[in-house]
N, C-alpha and C. Protein backbone atom coordinates (compact mmCIF):
# COMPACT_ATOMS: atom_id res chain seq x y z
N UNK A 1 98.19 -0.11 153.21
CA UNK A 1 98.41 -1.45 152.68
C UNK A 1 99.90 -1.69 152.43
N UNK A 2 100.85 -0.82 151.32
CA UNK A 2 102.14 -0.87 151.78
C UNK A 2 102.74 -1.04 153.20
N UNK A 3 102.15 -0.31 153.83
CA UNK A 3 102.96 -0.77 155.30
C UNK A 3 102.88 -2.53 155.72
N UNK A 4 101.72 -2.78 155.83
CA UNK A 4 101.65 -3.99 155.72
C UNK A 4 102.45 -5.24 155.23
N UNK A 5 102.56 -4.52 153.74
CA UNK A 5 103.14 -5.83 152.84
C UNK A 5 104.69 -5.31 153.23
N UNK A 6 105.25 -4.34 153.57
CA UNK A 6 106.46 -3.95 154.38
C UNK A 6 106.96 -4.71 155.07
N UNK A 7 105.68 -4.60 156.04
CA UNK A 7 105.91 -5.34 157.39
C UNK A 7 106.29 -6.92 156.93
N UNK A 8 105.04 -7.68 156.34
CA UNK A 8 105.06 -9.19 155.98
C UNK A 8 106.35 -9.46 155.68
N UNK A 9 106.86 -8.81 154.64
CA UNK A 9 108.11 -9.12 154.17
C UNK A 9 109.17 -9.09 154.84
N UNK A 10 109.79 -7.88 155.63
CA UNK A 10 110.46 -7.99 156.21
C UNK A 10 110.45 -8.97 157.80
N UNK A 11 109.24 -9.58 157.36
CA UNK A 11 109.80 -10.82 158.91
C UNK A 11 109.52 -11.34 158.20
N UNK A 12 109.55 -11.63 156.73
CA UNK A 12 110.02 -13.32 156.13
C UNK A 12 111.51 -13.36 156.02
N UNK A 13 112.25 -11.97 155.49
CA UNK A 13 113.07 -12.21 155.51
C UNK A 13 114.05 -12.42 157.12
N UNK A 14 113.45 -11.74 157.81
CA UNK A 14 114.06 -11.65 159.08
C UNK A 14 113.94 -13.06 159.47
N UNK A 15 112.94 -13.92 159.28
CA UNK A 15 112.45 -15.28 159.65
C UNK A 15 113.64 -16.35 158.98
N UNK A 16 113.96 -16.06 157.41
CA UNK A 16 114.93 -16.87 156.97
C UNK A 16 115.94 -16.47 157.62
N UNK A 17 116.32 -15.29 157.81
CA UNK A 17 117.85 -14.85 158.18
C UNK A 17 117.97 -15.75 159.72
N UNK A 18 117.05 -15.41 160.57
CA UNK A 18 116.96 -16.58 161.82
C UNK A 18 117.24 -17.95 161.55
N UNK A 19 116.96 -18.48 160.55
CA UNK A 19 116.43 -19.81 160.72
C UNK A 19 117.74 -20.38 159.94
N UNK A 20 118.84 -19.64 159.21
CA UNK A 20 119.55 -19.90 158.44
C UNK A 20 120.64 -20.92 159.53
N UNK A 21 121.50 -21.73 158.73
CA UNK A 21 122.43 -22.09 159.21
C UNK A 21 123.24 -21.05 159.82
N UNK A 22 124.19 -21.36 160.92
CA UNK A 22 124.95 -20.19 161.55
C UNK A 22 126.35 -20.81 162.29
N UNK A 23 127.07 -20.46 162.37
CA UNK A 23 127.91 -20.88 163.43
C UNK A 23 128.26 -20.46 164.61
N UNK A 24 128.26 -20.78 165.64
CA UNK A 24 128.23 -20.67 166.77
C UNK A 24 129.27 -20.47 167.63
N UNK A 25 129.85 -19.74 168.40
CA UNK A 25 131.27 -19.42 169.05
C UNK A 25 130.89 -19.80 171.00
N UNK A 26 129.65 -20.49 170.86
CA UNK A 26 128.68 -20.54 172.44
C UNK A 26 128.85 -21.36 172.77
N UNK A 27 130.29 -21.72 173.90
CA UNK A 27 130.47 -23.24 174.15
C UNK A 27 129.53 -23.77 174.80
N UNK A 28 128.68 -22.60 175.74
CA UNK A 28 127.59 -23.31 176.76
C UNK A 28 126.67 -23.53 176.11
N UNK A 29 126.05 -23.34 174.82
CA UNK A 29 124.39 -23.72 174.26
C UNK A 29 124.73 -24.96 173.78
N UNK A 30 125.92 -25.64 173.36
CA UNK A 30 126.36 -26.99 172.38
C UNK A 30 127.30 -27.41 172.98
N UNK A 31 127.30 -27.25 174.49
CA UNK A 31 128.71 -28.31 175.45
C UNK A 31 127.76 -29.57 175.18
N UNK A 32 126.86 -29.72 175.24
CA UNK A 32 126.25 -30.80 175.21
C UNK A 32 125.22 -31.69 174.12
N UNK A 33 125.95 -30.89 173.14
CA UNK A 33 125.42 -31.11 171.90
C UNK A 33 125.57 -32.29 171.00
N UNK A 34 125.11 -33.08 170.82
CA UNK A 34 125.30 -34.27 169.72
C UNK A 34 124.22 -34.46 168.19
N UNK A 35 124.65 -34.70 167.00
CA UNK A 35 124.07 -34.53 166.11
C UNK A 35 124.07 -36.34 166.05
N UNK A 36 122.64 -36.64 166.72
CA UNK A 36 122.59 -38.08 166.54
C UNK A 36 120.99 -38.10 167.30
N UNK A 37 120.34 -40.03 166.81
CA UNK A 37 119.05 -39.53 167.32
C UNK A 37 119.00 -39.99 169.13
N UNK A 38 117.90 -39.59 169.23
CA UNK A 38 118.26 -39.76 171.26
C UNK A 38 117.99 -40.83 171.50
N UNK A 39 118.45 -41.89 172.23
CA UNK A 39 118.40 -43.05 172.86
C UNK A 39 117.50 -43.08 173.87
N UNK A 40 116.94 -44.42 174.29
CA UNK A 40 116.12 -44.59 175.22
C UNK A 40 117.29 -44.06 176.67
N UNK A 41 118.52 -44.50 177.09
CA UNK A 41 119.04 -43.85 177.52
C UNK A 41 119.61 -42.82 178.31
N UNK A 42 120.02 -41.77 176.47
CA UNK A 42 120.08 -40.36 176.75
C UNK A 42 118.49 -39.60 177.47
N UNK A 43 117.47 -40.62 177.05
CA UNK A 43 116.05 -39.59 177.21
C UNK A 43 115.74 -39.73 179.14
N UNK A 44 116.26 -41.35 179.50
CA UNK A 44 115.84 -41.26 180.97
C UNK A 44 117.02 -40.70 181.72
N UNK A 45 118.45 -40.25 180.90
CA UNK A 45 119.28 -39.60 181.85
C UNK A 45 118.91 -38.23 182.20
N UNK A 46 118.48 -37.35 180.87
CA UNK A 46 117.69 -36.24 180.14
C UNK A 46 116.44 -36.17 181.62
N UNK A 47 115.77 -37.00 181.52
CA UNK A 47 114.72 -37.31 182.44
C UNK A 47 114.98 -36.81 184.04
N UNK A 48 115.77 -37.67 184.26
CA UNK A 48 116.52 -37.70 185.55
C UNK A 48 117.06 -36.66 186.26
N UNK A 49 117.56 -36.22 185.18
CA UNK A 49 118.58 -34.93 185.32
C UNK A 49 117.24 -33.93 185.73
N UNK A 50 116.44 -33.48 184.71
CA UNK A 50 115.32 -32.56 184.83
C UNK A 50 114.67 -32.66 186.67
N UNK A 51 114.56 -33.97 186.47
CA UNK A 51 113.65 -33.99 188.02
C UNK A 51 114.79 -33.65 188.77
N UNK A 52 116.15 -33.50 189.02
CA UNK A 52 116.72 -33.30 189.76
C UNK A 52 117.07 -31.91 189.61
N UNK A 53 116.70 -31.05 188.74
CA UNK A 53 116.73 -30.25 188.56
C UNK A 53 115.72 -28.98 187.71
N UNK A 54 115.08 -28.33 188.92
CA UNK A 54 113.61 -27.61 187.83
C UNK A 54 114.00 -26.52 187.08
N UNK A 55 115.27 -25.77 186.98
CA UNK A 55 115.71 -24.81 186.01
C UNK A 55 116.20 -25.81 184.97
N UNK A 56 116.21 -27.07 184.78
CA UNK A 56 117.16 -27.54 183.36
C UNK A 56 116.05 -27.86 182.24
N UNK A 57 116.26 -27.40 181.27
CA UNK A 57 115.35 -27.38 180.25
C UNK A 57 116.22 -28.22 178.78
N UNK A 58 115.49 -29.31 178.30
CA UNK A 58 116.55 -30.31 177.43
C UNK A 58 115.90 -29.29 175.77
N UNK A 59 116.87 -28.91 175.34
CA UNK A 59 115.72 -28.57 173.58
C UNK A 59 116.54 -29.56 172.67
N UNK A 60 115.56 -30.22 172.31
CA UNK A 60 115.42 -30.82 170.63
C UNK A 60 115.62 -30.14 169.84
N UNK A 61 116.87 -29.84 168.81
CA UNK A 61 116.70 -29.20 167.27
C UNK A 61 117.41 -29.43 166.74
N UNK A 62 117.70 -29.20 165.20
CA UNK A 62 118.47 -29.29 164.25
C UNK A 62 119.92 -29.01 164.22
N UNK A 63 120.59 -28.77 164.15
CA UNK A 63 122.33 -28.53 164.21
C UNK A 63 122.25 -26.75 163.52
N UNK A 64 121.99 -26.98 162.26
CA UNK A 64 121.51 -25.90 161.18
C UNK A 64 120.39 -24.69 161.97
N UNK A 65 120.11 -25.02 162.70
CA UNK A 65 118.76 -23.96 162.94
C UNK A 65 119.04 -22.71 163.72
N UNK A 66 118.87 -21.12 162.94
CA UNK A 66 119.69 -20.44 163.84
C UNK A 66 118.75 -19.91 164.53
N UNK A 67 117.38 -19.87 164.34
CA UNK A 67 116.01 -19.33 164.96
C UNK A 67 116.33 -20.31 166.39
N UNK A 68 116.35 -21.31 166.38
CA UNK A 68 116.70 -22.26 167.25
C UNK A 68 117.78 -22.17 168.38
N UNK A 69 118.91 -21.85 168.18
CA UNK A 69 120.02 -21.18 168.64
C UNK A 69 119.94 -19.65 169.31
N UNK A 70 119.20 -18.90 169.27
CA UNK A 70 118.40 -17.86 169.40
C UNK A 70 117.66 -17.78 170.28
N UNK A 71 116.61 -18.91 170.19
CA UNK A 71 115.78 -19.33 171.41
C UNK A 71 116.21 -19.69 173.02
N UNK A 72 117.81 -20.69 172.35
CA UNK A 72 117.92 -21.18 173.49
C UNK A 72 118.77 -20.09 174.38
N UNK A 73 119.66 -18.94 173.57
CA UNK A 73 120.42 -18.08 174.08
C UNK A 73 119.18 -17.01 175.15
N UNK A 74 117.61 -16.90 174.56
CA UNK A 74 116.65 -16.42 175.29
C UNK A 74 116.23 -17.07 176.59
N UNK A 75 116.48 -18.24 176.34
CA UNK A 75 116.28 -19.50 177.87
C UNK A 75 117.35 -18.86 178.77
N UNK A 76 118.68 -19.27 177.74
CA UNK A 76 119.99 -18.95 179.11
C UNK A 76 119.86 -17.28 179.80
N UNK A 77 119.60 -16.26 178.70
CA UNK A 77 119.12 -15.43 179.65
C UNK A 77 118.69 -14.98 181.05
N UNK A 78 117.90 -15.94 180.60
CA UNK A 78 116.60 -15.77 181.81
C UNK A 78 117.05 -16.76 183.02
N UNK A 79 118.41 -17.55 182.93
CA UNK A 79 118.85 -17.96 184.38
C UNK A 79 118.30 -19.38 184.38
N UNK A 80 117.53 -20.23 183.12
CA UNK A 80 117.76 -21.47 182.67
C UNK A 80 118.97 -22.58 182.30
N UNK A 81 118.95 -23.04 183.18
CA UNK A 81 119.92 -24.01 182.49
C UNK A 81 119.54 -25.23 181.39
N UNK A 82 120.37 -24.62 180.17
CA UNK A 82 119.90 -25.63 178.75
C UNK A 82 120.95 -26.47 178.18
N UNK A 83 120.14 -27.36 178.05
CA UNK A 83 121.00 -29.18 177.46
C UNK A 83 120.79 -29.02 175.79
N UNK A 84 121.30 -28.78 175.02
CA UNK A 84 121.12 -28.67 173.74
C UNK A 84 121.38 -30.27 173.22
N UNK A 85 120.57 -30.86 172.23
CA UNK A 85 120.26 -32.27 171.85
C UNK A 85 120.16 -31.79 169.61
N UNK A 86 121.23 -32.11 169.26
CA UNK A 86 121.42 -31.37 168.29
C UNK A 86 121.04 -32.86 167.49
N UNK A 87 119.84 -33.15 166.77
CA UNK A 87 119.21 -34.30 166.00
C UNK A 87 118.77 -33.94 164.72
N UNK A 88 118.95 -34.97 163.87
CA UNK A 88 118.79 -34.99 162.42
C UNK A 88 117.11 -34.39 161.87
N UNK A 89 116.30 -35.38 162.74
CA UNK A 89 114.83 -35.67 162.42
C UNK A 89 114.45 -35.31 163.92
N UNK A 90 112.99 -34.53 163.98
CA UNK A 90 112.39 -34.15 165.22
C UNK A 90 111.15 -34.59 165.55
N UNK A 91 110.74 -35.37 164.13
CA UNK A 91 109.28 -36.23 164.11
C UNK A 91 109.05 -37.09 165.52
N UNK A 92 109.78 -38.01 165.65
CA UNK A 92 109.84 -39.11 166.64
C UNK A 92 109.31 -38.25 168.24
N UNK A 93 110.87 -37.20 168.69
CA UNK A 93 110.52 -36.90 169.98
C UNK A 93 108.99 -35.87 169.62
N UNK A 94 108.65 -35.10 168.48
CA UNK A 94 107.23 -34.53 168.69
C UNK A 94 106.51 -35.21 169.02
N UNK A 95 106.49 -36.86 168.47
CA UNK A 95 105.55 -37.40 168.84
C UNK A 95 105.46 -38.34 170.23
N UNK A 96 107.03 -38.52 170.51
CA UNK A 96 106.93 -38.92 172.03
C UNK A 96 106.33 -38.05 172.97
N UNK A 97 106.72 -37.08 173.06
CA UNK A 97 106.02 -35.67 173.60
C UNK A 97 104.43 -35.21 173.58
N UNK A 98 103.92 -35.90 172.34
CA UNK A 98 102.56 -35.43 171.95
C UNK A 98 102.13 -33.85 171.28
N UNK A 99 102.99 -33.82 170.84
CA UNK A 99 102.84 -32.51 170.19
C UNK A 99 101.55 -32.28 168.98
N UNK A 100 100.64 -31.96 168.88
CA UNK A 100 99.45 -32.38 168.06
C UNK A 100 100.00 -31.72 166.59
N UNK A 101 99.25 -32.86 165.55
CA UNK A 101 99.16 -32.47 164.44
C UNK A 101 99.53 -31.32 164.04
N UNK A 102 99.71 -30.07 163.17
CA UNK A 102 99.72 -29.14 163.02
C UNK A 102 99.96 -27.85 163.73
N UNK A 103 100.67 -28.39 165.06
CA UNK A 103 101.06 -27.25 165.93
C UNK A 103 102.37 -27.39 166.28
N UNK A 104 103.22 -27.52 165.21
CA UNK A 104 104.69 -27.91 165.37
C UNK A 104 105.05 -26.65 164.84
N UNK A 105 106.69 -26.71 165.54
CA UNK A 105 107.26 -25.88 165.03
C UNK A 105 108.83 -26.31 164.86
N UNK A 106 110.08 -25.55 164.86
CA UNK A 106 111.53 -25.61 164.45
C UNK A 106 112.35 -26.43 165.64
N UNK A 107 111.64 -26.39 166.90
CA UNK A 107 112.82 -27.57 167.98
C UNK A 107 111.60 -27.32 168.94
N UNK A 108 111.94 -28.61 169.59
CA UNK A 108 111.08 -29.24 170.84
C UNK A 108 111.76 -28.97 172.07
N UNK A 109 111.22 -28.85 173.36
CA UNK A 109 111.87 -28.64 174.48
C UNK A 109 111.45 -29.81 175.46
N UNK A 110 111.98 -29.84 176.38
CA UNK A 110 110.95 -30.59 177.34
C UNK A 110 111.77 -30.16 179.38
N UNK A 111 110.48 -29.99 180.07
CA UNK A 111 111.37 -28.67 180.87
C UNK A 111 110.24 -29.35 182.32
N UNK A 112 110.66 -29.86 183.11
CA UNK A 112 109.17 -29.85 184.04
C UNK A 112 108.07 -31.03 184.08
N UNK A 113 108.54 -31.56 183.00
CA UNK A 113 107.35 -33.33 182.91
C UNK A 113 106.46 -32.48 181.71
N UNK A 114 107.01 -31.24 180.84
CA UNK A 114 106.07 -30.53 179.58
C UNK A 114 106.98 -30.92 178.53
N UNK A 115 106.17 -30.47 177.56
CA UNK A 115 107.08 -29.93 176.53
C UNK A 115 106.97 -28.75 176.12
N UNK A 116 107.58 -27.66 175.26
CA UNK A 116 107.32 -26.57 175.41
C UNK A 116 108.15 -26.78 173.62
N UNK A 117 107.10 -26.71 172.70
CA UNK A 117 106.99 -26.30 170.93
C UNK A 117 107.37 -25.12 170.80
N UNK A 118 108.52 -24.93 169.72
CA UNK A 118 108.63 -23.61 169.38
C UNK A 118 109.05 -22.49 170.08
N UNK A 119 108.32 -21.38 169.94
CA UNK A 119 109.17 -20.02 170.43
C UNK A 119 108.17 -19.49 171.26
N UNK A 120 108.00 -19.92 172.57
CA UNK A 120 107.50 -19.47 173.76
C UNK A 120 108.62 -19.23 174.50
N UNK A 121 107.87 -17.99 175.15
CA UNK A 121 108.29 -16.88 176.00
C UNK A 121 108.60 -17.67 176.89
N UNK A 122 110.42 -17.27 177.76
CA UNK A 122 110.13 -17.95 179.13
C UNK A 122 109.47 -17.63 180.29
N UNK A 123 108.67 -16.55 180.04
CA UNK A 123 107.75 -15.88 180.99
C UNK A 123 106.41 -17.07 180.88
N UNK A 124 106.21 -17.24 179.74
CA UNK A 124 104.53 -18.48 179.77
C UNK A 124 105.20 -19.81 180.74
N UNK A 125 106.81 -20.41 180.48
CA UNK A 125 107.29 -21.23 180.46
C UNK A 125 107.59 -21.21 182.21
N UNK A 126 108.11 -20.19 182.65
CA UNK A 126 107.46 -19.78 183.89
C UNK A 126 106.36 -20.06 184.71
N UNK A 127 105.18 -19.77 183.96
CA UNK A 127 103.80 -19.35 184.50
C UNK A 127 103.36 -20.98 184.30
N UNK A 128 103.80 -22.01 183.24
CA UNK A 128 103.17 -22.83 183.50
C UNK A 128 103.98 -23.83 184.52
N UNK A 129 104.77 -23.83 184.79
CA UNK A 129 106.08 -24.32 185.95
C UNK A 129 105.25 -23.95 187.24
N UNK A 130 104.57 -22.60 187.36
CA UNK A 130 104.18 -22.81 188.59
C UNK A 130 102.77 -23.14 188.70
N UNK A 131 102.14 -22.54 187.47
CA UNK A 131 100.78 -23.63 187.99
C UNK A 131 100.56 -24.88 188.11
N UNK A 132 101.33 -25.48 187.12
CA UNK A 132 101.43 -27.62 186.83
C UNK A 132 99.78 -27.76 186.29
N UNK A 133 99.42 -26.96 185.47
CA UNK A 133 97.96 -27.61 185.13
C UNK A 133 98.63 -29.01 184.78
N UNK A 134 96.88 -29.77 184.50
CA UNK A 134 97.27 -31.13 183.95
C UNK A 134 97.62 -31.37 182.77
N UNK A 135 98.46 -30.84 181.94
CA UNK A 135 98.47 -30.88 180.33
C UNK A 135 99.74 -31.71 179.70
N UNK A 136 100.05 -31.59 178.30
CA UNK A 136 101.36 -31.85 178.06
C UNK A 136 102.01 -30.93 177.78
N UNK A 137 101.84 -29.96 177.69
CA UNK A 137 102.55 -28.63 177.27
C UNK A 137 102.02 -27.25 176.56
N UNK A 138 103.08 -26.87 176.23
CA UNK A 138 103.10 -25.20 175.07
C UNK A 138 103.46 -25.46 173.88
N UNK A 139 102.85 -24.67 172.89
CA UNK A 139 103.10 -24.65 171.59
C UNK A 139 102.96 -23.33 170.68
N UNK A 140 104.04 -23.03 169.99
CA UNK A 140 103.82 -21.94 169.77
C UNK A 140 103.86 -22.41 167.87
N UNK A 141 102.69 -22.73 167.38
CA UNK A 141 103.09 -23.24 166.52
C UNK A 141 103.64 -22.45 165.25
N UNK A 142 104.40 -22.99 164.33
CA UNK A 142 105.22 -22.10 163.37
C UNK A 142 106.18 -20.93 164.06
N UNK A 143 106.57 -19.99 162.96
CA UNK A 143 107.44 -19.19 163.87
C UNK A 143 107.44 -17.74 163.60
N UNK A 144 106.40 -17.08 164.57
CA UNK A 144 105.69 -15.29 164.37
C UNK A 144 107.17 -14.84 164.58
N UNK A 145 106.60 -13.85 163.86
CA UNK A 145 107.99 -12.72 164.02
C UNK A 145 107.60 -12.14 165.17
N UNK A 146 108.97 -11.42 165.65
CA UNK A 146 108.87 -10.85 166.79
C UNK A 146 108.92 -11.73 167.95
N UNK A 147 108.49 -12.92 167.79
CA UNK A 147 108.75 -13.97 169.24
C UNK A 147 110.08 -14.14 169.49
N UNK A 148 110.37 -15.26 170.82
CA UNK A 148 111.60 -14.85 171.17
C UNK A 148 112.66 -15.85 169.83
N UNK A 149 113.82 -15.62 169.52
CA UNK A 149 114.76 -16.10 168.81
C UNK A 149 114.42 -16.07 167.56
N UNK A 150 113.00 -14.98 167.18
CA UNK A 150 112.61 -14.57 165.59
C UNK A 150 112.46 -12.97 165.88
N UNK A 151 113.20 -12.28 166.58
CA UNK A 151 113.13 -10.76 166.94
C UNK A 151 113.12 -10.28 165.52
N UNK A 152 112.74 -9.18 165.30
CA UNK A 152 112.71 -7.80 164.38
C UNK A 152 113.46 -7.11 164.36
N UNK A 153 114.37 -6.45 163.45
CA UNK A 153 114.75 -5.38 163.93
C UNK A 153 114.14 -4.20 164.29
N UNK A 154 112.79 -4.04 164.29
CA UNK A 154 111.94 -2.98 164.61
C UNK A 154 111.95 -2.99 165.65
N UNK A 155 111.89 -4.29 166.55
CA UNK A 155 110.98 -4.41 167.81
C UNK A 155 109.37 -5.16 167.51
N UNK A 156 109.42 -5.08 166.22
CA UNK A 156 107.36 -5.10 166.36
C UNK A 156 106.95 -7.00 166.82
N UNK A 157 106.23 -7.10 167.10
CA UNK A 157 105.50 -8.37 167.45
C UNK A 157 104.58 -9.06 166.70
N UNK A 158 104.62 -9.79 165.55
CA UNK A 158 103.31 -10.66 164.91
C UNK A 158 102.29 -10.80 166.09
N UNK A 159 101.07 -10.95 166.01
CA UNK A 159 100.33 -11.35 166.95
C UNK A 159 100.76 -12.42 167.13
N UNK A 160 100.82 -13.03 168.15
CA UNK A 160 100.58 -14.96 168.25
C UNK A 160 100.34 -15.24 169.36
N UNK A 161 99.86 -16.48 169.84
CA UNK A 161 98.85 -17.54 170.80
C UNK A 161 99.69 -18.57 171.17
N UNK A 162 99.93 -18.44 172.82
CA UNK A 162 100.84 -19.52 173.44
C UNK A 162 99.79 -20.83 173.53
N UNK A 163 99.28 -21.98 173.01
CA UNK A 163 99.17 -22.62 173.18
C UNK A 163 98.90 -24.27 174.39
N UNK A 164 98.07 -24.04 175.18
CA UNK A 164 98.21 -25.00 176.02
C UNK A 164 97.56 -26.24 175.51
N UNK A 165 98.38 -27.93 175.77
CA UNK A 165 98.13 -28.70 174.92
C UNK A 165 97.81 -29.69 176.26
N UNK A 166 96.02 -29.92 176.16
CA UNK A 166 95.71 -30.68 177.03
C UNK A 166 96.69 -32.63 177.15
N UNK A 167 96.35 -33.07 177.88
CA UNK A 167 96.34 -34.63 177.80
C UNK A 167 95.46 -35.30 176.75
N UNK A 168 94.39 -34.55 176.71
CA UNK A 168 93.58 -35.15 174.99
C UNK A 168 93.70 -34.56 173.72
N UNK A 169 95.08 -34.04 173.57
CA UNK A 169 95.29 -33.25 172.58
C UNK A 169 94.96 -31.66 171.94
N UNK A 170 93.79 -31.21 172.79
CA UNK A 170 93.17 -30.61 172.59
C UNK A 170 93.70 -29.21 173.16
N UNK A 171 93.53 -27.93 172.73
CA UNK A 171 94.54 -26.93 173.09
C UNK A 171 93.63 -25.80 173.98
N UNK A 172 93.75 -24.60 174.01
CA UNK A 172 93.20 -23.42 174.37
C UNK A 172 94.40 -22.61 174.63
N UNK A 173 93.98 -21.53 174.32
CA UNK A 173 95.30 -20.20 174.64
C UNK A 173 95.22 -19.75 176.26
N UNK A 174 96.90 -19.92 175.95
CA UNK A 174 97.64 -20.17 177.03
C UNK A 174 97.93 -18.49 177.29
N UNK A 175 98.83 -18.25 176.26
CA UNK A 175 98.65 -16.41 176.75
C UNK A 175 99.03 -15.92 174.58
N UNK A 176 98.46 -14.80 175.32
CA UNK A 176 98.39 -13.78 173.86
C UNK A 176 99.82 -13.04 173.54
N UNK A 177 100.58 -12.80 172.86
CA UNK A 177 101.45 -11.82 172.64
C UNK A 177 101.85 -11.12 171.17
N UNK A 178 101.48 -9.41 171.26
CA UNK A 178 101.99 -9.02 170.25
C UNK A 178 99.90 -7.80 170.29
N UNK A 179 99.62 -7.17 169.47
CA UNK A 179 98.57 -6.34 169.43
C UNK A 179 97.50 -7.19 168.40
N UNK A 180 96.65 -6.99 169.01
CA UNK A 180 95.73 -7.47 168.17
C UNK A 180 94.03 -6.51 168.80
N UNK A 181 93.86 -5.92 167.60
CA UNK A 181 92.37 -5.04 167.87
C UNK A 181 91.25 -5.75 167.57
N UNK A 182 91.12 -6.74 166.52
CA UNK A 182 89.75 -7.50 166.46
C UNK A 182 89.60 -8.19 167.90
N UNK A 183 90.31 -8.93 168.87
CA UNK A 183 90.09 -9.91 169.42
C UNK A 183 90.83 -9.46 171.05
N UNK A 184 89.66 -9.74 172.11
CA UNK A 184 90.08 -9.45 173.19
C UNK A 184 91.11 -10.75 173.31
N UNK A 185 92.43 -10.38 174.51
CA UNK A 185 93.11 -11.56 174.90
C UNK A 185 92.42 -12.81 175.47
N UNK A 186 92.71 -13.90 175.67
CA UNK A 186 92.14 -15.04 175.90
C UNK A 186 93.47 -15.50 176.66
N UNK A 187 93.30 -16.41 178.42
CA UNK A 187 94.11 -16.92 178.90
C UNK A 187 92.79 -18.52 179.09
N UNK A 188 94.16 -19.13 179.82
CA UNK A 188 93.85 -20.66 180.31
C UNK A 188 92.85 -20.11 181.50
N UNK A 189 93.14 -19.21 182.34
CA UNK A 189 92.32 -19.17 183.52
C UNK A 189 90.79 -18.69 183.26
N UNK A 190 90.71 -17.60 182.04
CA UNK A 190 89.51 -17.17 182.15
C UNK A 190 88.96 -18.21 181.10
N UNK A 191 89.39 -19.52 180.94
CA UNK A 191 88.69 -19.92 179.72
C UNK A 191 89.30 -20.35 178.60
N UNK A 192 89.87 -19.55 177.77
CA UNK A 192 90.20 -19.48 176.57
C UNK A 192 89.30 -19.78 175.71
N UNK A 193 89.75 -20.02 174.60
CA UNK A 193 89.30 -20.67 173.82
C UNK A 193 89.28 -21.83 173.07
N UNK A 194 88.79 -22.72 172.59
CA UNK A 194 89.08 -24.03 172.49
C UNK A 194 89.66 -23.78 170.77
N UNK A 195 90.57 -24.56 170.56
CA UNK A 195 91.11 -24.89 169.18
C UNK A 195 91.47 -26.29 169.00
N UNK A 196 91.27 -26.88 167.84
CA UNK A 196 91.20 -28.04 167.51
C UNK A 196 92.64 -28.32 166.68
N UNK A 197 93.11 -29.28 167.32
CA UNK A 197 95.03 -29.55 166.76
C UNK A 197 94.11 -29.90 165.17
């Protein structure tokens, strides 16, 4: 049981230490950064740009958010090209996007005609790029330790559930990551399981 409450704790704190304000020395994650809200505009240039390009991925987040900053340095990694959109309030584009009730998380993406919530892997972000189900996106809601731009210093993985967010709001797991012994994995192809936003 100590190990446990070990564990809990140290990815709360690891979770604040992420999420803290930070400053940034990364001209490429905030060349394109503005702390203002997005214009009809910025969203069909944003738009435009994407279809002209299937590696460009736009993220929505806070200025302050270092879990956020984290994430997107996990995108550029992986050979993404990212538009950072640095906004006050994130209510509006969740809900332009359709992000359901209660499956929000710290910055919005939008990558492909999706959106992609939170701290998904660019491996799911990948996988759903090439299938194109019919949906609106990924959601990884809140923010597990161990996902990408909430790492551990252990290495260890919270369990958590990539999220696929139909056109009727309605979700099923998209992919599994992290150990979990009660519960076999669940994907989109074999099924999943249904969860209610």
């Amino acid at each position: 049981m100590r190990y446990i409450e070990t564990l809990v704790l140290s990815g709360l704190v690891a979770g604040l230490a992420a999420c803290s304000p930070t400053v940034s020395s990364d001209p490429v994650a905030h060349a394109s950064a503005e702390t203002r809200e997005p214009t009809a505009a910025t969203q069909a240039a944003d738009a435009a740009a994407m279809a002209a390009d299937s590696r460009l991925i736009v993220v929505h987040k806070t200025e302050s958010c270092g879990c956020c900053h984290s994430w997107v340095e996990h995108l550029q990694r992986s050979g993404l090209k990212v538009v950072v959109r640095d906004v006050s309030d994130l209510g509006g584009i969740k809900e332009r996007v359709g992000v359901p009730y209660g499956m929000g998380s710290c910055h919005t993406a939008e990558v492909g005609g999706y959106f992609i919530e939170g701290h998904v892997p660019v491996a799911d972000i990948a996988r759903l790029l090439e299938q194109r189900p019919d949906a609106k996106g990924l959601t990884v809601p809140g923010m597990p330790a161990g996902s990408p731009g909430m790492e551990l210093p252990s290495g260890e993985v919270e369990p958590y559930d990539v999220h696929l967010v139909a056109r009727d709001g309605s979700t099923t797991v998209f992919a599994h990551h992290g150990d979990r012994t009660d519960q076999p994995e669940a994907t989109a192809e074999d099924g999943g399981s249904e969860r209610t936003p």
